[in-house]
N, C-alpha and C. Protein backbone atom coordinates (compact mmCIF):
# COMPACT_ATOMS: atom_id res chain seq x y z
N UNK A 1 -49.26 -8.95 0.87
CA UNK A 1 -49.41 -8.71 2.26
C UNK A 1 -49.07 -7.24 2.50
N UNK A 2 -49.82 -6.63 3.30
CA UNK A 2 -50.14 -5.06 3.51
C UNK A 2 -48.40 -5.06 4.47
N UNK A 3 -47.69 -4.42 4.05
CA UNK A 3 -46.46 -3.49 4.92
C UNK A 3 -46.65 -2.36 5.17
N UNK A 4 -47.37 -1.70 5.96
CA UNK A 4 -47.49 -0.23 6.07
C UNK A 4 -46.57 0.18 6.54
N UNK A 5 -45.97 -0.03 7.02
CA UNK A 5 -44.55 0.74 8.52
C UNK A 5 -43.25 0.58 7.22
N UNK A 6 -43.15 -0.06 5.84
CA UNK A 6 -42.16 0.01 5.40
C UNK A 6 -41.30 1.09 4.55
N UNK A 7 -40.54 1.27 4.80
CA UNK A 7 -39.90 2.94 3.61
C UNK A 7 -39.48 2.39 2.48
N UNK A 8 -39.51 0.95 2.46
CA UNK A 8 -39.70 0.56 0.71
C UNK A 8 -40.59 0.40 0.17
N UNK A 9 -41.16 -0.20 0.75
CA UNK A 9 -42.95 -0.53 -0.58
C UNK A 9 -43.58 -0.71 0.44
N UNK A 10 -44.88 -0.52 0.41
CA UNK A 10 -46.22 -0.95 1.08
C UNK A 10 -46.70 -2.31 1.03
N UNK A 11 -45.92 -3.06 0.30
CA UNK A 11 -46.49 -4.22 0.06
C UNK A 11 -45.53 -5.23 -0.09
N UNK A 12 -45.50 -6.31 0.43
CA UNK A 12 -44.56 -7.48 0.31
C UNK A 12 -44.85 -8.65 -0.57
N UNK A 13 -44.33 -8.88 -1.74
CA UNK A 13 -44.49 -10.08 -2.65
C UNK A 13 -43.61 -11.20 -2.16
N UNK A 14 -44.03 -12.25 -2.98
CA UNK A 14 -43.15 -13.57 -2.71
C UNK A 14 -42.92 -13.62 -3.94
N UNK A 15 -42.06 -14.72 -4.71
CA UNK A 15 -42.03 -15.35 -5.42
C UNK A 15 -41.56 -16.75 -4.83
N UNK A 16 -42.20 -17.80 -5.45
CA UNK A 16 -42.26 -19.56 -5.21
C UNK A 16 -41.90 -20.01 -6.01
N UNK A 17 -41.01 -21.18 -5.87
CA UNK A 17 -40.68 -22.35 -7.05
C UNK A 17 -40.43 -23.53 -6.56
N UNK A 18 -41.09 -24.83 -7.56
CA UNK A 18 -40.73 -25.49 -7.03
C UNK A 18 -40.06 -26.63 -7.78
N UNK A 19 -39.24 -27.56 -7.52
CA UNK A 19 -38.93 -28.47 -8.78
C UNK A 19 -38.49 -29.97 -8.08
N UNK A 20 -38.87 -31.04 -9.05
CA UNK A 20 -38.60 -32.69 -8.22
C UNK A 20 -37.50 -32.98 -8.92
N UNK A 21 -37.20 -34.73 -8.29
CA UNK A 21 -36.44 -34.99 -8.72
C UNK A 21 -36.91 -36.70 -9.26
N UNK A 22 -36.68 -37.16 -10.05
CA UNK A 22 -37.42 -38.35 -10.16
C UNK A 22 -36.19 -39.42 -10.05
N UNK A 23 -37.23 -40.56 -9.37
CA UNK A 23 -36.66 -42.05 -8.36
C UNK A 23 -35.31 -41.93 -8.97
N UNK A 24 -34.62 -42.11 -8.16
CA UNK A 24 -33.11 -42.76 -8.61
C UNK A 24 -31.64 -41.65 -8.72
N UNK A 25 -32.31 -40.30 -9.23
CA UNK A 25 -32.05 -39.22 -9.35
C UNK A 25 -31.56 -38.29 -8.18
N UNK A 26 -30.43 -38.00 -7.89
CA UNK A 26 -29.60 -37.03 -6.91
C UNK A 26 -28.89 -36.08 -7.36
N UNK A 27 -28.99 -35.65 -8.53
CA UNK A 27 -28.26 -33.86 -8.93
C UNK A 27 -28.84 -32.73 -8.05
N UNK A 28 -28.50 -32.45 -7.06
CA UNK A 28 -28.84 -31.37 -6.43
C UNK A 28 -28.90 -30.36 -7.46
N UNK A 29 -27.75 -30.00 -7.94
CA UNK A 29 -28.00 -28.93 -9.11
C UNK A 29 -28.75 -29.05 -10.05
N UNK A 30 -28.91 -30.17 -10.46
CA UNK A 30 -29.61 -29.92 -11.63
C UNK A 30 -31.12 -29.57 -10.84
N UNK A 31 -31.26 -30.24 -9.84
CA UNK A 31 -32.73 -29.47 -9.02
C UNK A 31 -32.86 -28.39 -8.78
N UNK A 32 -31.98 -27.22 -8.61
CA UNK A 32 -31.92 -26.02 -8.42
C UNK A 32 -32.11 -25.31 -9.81
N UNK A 33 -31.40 -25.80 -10.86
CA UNK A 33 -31.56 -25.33 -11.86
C UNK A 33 -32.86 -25.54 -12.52
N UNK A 34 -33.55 -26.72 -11.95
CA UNK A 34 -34.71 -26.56 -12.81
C UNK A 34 -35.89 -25.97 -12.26
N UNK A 35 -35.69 -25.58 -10.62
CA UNK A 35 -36.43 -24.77 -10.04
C UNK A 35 -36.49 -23.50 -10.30
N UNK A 36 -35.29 -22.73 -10.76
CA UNK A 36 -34.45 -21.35 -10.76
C UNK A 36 -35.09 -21.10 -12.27
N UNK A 37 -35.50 -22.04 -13.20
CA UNK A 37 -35.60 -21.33 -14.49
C UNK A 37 -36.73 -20.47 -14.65
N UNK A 38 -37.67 -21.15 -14.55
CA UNK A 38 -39.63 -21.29 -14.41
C UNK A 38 -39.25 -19.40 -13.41
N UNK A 39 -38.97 -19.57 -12.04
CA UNK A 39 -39.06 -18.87 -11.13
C UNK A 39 -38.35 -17.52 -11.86
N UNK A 40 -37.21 -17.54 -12.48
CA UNK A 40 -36.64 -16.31 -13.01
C UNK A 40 -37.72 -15.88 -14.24
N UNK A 41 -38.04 -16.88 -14.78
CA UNK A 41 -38.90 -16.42 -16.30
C UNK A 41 -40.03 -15.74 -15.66
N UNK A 42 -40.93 -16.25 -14.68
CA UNK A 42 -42.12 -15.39 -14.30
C UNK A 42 -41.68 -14.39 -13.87
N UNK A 43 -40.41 -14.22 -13.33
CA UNK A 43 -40.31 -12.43 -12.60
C UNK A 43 -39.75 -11.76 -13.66
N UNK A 44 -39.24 -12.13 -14.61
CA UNK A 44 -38.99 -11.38 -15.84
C UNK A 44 -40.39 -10.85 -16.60
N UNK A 45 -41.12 -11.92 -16.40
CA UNK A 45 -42.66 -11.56 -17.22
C UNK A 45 -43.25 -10.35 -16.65
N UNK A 46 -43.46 -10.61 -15.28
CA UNK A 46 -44.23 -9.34 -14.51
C UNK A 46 -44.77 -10.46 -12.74
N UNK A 47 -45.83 -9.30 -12.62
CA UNK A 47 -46.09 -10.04 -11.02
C UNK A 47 -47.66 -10.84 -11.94
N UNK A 48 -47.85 -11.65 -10.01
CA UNK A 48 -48.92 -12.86 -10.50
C UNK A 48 -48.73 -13.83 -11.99
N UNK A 49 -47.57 -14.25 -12.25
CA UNK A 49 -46.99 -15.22 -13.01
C UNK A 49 -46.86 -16.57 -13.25
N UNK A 50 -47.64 -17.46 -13.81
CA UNK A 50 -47.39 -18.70 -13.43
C UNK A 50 -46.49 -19.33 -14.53
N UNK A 51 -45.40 -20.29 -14.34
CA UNK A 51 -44.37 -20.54 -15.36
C UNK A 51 -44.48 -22.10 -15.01
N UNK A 52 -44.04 -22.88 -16.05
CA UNK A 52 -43.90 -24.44 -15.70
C UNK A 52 -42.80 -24.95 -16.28
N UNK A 53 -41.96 -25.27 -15.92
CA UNK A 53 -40.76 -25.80 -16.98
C UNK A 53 -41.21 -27.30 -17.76
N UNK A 54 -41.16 -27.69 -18.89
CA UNK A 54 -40.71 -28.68 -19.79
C UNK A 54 -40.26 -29.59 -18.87
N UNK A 55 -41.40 -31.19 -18.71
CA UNK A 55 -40.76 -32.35 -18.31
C UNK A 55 -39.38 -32.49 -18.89
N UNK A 56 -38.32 -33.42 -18.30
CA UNK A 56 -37.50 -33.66 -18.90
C UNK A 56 -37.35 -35.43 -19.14
């Protein structure tokens, strides 16, 4: 998305993640963590990244 008016970058990225939790299952953390992995590995890679974490 075009930022012209900004004195940091001209341009605004996102990064997205997303992660479930299957039936029965309530570890909040462990949901964060398995959202947080995928999402850190693609921004380590570079931009336009797609990452998938390993069913568990």
């Amino acid at each position: 998305m075009l930022h012209g008016n900004s004195t940091t970058a001209a341009w605004v990225t996102v990064s997205v993640s997303a992660a479930t939790l299957r039936a029965g299952e309530n570890d909040g953390t462990a949901l964060v963590a398995a959202g947080d992995f995928p999402l850190y590995q693609a921004r380590r890679i570079g931009r336009n990244q797609v990452v998938a974490d390993q069913p568990r």
